[in-house]
PDB file of N, CA and C in Angstrom:
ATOM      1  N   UNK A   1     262.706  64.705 120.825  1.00  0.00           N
ATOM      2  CA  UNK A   1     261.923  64.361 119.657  1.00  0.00           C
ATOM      3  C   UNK A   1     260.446  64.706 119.870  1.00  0.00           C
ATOM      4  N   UNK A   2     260.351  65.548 120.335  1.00  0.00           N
ATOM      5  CA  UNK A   2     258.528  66.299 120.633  1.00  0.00           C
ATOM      6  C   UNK A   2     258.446  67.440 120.031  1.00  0.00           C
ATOM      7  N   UNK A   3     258.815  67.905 118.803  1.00  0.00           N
ATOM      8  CA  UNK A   3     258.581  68.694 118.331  1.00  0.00           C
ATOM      9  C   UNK A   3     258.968  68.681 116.635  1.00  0.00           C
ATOM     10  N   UNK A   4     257.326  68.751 115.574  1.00  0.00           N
ATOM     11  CA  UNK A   4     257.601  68.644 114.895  1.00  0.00           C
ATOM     12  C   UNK A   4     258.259  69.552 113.377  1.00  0.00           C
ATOM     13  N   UNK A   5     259.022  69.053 112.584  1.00  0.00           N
ATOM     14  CA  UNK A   5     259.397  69.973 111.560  1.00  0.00           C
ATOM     15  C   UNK A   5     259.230  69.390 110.214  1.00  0.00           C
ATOM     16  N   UNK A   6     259.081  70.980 109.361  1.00  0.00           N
ATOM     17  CA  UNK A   6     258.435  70.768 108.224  1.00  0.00           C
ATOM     18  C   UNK A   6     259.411  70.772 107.094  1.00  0.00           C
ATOM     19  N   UNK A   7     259.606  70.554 105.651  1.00  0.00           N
ATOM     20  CA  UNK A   7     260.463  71.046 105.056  1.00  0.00           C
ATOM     21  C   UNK A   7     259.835  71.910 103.860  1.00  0.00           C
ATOM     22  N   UNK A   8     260.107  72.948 103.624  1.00  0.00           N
ATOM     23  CA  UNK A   8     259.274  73.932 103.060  1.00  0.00           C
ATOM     24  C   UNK A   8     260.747  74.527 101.295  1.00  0.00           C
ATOM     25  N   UNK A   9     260.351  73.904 100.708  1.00  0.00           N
ATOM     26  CA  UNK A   9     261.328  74.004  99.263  1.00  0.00           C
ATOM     27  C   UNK A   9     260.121  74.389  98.252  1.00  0.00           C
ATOM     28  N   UNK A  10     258.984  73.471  97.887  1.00  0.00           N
ATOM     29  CA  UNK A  10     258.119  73.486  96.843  1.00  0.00           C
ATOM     30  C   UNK A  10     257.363  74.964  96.474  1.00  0.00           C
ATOM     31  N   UNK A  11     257.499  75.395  95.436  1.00  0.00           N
ATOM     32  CA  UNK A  11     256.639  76.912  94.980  1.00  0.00           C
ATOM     33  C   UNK A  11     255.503  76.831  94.246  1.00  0.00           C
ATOM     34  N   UNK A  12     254.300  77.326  94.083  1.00  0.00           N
ATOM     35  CA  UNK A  12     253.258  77.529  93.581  1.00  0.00           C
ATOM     36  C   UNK A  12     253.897  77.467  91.946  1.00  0.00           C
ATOM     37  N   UNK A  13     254.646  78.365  91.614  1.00  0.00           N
ATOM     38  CA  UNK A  13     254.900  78.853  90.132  1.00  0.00           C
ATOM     39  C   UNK A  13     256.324  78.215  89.477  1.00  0.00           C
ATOM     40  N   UNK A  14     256.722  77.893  90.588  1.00  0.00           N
ATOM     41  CA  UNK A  14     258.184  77.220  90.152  1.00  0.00           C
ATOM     42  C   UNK A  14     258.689  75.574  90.133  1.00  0.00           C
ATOM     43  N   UNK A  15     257.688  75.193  91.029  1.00  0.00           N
ATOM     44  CA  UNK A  15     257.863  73.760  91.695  1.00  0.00           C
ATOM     45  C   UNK A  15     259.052  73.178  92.698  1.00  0.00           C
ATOM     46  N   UNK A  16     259.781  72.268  92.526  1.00  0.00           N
ATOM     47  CA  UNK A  16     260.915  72.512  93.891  1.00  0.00           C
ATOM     48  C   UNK A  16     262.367  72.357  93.027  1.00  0.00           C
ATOM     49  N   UNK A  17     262.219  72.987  92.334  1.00  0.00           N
ATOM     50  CA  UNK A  17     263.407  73.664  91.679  1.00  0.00           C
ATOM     51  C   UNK A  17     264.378  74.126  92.333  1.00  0.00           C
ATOM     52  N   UNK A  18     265.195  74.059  92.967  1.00  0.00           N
ATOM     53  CA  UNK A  18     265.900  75.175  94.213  1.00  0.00           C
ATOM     54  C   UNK A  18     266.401  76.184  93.099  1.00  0.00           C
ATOM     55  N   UNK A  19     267.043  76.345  92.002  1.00  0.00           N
ATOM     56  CA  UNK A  19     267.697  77.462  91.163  1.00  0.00           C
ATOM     57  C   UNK A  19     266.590  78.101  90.934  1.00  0.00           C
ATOM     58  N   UNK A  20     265.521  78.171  90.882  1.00  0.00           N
ATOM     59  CA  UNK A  20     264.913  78.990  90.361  1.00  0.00           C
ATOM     60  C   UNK A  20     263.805  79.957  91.426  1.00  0.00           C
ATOM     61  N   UNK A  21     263.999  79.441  92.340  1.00  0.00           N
ATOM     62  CA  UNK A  21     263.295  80.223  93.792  1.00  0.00           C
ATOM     63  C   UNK A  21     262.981  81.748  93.638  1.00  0.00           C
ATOM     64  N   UNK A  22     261.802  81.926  93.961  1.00  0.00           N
ATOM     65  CA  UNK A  22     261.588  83.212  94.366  1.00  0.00           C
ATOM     66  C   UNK A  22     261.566  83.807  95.827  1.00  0.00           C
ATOM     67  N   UNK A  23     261.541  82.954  96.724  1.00  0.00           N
ATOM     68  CA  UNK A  23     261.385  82.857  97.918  1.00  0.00           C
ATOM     69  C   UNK A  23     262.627  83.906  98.207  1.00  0.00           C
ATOM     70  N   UNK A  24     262.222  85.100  99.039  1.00  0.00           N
ATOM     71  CA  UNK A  24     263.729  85.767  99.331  1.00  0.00           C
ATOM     72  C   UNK A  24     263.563  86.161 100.754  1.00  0.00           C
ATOM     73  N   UNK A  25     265.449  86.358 101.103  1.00  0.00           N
ATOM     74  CA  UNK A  25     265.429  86.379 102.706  1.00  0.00           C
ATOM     75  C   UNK A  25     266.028  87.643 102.978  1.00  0.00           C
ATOM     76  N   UNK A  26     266.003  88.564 103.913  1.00  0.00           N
ATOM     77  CA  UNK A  26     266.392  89.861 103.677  1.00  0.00           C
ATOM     78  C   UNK A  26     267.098  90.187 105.302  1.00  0.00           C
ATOM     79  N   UNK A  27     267.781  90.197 105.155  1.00  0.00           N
ATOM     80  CA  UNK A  27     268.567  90.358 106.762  1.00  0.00           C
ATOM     81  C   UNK A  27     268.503  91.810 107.765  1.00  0.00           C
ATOM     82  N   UNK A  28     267.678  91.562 108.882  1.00  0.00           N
ATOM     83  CA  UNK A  28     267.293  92.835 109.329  1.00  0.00           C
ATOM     84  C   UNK A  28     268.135  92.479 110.650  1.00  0.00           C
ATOM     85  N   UNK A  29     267.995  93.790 111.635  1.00  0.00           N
ATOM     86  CA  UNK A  29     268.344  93.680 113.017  1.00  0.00           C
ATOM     87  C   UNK A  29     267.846  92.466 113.374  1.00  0.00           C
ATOM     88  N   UNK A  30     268.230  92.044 114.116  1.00  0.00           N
ATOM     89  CA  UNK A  30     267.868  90.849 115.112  1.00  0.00           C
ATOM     90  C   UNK A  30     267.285  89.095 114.147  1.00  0.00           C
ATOM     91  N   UNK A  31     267.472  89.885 112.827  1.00  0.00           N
ATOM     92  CA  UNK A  31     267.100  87.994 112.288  1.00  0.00           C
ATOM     93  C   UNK A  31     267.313  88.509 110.475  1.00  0.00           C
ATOM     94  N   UNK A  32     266.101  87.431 110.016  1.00  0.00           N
ATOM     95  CA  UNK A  32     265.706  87.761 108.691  1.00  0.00           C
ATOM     96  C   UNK A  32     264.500  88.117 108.506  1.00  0.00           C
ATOM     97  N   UNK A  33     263.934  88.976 107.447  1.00  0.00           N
ATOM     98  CA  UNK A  33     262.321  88.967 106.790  1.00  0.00           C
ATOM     99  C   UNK A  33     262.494  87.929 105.478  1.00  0.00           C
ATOM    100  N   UNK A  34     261.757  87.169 105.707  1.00  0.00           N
ATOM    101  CA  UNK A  34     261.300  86.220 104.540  1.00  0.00           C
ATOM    102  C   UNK A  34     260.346  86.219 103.372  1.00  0.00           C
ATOM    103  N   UNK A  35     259.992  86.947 102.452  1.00  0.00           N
ATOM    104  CA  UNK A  35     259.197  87.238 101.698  1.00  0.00           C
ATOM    105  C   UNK A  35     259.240  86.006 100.712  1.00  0.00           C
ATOM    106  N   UNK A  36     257.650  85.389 100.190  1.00  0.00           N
ATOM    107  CA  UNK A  36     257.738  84.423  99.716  1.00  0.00           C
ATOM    108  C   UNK A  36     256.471  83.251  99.529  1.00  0.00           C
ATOM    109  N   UNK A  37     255.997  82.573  98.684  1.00  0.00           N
ATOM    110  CA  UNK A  37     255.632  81.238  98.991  1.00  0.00           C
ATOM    111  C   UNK A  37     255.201  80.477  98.732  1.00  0.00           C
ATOM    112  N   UNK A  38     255.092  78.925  99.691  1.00  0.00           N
ATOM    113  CA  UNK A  38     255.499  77.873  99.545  1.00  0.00           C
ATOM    114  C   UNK A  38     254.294  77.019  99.093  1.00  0.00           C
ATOM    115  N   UNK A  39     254.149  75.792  98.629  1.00  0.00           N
ATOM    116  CA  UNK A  39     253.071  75.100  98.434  1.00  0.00           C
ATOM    117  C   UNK A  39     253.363  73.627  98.551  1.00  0.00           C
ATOM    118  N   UNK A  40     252.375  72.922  98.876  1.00  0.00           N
ATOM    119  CA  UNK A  40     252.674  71.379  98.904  1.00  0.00           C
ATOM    120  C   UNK A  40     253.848  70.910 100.373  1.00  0.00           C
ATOM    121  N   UNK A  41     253.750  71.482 101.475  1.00  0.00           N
ATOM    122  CA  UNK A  41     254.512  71.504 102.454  1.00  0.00           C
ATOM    123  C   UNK A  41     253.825  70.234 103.474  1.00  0.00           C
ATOM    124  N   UNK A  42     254.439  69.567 103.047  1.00  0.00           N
ATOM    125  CA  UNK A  42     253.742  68.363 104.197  1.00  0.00           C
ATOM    126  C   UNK A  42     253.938  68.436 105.668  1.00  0.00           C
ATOM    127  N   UNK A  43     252.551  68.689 105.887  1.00  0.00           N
ATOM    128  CA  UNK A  43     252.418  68.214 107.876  1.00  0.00           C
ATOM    129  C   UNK A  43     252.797  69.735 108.153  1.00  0.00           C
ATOM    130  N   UNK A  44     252.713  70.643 107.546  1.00  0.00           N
ATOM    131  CA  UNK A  44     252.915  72.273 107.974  1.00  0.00           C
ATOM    132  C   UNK A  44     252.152  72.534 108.769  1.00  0.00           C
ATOM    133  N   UNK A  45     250.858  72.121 108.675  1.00  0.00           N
ATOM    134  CA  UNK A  45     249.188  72.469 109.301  1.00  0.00           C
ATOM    135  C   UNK A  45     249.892  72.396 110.987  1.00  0.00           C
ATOM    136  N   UNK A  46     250.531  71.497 111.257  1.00  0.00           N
ATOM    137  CA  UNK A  46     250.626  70.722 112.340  1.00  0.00           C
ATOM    138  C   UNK A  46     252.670  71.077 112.923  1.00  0.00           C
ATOM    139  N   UNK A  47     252.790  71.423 112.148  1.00  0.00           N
ATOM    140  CA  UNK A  47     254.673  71.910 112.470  1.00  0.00           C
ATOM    141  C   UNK A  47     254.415  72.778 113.434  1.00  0.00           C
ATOM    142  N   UNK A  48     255.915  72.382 114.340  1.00  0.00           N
ATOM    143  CA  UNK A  48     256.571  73.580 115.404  1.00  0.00           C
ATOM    144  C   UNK A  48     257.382  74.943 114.598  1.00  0.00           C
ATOM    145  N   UNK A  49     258.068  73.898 113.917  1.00  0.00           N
ATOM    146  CA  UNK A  49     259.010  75.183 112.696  1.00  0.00           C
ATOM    147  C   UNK A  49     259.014  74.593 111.203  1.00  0.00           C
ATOM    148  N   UNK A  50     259.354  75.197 110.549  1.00  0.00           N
ATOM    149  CA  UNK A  50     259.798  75.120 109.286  1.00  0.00           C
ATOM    150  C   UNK A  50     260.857  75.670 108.485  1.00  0.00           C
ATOM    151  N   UNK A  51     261.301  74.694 107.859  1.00  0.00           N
ATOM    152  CA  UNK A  51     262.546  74.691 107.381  1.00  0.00           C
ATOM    153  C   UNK A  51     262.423  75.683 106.270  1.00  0.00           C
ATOM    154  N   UNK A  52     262.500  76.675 105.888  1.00  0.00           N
ATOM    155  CA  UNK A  52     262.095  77.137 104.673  1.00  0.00           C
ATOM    156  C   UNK A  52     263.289  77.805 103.920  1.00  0.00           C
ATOM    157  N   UNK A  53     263.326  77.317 102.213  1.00  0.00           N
ATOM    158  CA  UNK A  53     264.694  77.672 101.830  1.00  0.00           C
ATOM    159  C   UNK A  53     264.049  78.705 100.658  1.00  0.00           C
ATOM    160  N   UNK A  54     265.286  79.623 100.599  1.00  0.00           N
ATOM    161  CA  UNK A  54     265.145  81.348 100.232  1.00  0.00           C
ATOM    162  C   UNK A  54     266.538  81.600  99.706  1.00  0.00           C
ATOM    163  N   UNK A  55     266.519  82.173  99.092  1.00  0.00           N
ATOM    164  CA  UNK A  55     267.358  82.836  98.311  1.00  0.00           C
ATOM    165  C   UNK A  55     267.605  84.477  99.348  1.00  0.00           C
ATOM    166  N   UNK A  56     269.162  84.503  99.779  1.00  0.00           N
ATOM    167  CA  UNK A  56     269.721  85.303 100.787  1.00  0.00           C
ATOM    168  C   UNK A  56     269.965  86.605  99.831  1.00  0.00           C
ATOM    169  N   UNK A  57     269.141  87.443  99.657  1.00  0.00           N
ATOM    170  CA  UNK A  57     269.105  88.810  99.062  1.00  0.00           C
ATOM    171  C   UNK A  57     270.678  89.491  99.769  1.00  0.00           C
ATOM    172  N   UNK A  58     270.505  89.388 101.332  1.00  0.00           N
ATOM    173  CA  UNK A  58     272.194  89.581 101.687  1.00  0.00           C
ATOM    174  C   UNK A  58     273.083  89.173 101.681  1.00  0.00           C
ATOM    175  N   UNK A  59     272.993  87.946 101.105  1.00  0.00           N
ATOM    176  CA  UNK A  59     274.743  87.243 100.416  1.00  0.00           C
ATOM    177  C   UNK A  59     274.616  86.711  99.262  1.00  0.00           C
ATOM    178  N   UNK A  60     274.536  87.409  98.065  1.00  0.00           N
ATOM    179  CA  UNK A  60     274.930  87.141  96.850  1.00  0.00           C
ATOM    180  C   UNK A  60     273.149  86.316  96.011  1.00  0.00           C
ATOM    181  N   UNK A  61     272.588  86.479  96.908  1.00  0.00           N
ATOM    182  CA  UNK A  61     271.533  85.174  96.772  1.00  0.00           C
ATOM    183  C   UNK A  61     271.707  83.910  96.742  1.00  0.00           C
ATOM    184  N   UNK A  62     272.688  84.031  97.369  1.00  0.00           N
ATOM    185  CA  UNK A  62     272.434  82.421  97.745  1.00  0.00           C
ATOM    186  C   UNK A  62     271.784  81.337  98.296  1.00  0.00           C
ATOM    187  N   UNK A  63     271.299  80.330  98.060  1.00  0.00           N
ATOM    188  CA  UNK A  63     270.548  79.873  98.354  1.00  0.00           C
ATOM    189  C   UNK A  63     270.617  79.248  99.698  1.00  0.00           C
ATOM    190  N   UNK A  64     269.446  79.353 100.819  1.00  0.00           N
ATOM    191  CA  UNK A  64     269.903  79.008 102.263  1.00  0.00           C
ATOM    192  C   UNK A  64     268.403  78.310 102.847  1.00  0.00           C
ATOM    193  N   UNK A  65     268.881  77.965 104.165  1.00  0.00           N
ATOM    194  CA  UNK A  65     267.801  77.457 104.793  1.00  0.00           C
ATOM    195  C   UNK A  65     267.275  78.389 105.981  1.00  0.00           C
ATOM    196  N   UNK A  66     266.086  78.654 105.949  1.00  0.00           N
ATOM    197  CA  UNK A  66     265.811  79.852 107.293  1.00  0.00           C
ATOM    198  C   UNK A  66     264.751  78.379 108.295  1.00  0.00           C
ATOM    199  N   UNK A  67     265.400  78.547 109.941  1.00  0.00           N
ATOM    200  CA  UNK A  67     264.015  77.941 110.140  1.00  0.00           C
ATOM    201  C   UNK A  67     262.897  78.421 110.813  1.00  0.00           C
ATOM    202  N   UNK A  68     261.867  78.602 110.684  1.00  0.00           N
ATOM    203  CA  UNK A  68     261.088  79.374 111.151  1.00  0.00           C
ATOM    204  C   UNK A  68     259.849  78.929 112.627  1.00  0.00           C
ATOM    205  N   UNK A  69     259.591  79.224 113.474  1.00  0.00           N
ATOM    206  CA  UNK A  69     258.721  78.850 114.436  1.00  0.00           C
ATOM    207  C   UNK A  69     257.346  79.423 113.509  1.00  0.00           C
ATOM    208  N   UNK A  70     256.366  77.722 113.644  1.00  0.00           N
ATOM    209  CA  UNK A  70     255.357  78.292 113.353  1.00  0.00           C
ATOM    210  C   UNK A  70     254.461  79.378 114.379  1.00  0.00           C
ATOM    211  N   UNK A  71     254.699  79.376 115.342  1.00  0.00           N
ATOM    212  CA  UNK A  71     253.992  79.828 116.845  1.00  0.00           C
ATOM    213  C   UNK A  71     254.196  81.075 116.825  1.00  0.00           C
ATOM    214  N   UNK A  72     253.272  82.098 116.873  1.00  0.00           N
ATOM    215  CA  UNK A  72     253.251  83.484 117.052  1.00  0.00           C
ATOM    216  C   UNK A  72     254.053  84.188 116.062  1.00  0.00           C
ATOM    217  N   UNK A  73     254.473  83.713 114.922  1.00  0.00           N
ATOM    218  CA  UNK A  73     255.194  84.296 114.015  1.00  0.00           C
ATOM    219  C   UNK A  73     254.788  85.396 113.068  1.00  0.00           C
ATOM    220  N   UNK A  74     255.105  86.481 113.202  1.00  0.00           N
ATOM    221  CA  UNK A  74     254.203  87.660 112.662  1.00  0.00           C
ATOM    222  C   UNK A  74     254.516  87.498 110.928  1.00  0.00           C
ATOM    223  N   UNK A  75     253.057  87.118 110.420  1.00  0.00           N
ATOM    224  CA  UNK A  75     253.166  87.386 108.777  1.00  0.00           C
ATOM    225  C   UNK A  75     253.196  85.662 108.095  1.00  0.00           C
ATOM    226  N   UNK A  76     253.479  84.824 108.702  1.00  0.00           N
ATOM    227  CA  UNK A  76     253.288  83.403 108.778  1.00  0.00           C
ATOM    228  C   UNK A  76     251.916  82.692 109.141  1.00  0.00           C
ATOM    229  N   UNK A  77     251.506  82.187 107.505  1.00  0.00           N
ATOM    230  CA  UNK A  77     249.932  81.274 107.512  1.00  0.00           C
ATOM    231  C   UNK A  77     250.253  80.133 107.094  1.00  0.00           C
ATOM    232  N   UNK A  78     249.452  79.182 107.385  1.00  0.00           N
ATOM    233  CA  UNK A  78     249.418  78.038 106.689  1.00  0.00           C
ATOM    234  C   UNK A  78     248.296  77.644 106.680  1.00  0.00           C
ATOM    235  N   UNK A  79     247.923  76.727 104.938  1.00  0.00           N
ATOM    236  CA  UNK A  79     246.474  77.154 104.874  1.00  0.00           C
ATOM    237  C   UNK A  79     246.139  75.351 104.687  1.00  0.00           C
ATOM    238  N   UNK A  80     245.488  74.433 105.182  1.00  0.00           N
ATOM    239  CA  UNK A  80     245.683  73.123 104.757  1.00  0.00           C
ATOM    240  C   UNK A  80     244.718  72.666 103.156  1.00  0.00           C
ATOM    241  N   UNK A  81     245.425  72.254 102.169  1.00  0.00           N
ATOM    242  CA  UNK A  81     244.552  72.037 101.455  1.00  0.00           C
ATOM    243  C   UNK A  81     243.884  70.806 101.455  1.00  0.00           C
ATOM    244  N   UNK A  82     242.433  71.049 100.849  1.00  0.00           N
ATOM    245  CA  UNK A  82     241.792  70.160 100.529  1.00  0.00           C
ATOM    246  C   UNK A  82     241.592  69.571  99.334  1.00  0.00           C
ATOM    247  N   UNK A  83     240.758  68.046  99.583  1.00  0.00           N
ATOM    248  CA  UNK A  83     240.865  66.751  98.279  1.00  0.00           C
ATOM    249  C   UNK A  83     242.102  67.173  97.557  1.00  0.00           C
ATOM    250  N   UNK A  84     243.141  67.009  98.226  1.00  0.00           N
ATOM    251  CA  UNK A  84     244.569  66.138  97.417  1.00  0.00           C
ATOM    252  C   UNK A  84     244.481  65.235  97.420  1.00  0.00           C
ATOM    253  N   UNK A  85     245.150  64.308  96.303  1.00  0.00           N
ATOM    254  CA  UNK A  85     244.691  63.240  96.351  1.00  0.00           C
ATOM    255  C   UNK A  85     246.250  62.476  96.172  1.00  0.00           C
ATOM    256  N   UNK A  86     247.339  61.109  96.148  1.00  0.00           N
ATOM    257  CA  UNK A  86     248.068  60.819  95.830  1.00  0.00           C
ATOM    258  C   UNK A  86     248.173  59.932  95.135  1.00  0.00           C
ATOM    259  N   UNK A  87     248.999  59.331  94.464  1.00  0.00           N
ATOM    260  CA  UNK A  87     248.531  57.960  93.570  1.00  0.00           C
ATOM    261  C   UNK A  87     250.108  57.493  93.236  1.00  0.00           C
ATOM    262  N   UNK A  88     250.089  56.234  93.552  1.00  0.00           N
ATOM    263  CA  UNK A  88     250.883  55.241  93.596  1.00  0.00           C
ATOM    264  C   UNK A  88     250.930  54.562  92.034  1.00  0.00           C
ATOM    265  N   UNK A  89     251.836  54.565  91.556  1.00  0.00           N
ATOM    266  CA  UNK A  89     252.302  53.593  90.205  1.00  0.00           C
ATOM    267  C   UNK A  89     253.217  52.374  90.824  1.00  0.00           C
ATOM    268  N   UNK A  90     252.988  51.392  90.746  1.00  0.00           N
ATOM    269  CA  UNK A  90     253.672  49.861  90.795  1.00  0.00           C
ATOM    270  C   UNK A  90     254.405  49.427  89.252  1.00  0.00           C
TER     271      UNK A  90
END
């Protein structure tokens, strides 16, 4: 349990819709390319990997989970935003 993970579903343009994802995964030698992205990813700033779900361009598009190492990952940013704010209804 020393290593943390993120869950990465939410889209800039789509919200966390899973049917409607643009997020796509493309199956190369040795893994996937992930083209795509995400917004509102809690504790990403600070993740080991991330869970990130994509639509599998090589099987039908179906919808899947890739997980990704944040560490040395070529083409992988995470940007932390600022003044978010949250708000509680009782």
């Amino acid at each position: 349990m020393d290593k943390l993970i993120s869950f990465a579903l939410t889209e800039p343009d789509n919200g966390s819709d899973a049917s409607g994802l643009k997020t796509t995964a493309t199956k190369v030698e040795g893994g996937y390319i992930l083209n795509g992205h995400k917004r509102w990813i809690g504790s990403a700033t600070i993740a080991d990997y991330v869970l990130v779900w994509a639509k599998n361009s090589s099987d039908s598009n179906k919808i899947q989970a890739f997980i990704v190492t944040t560490k040395n990952c070529k083409g992988f940013s995470v940007k932390k935003m600022e003044n978010k704010y949250g708000m509680r209804v009782n």
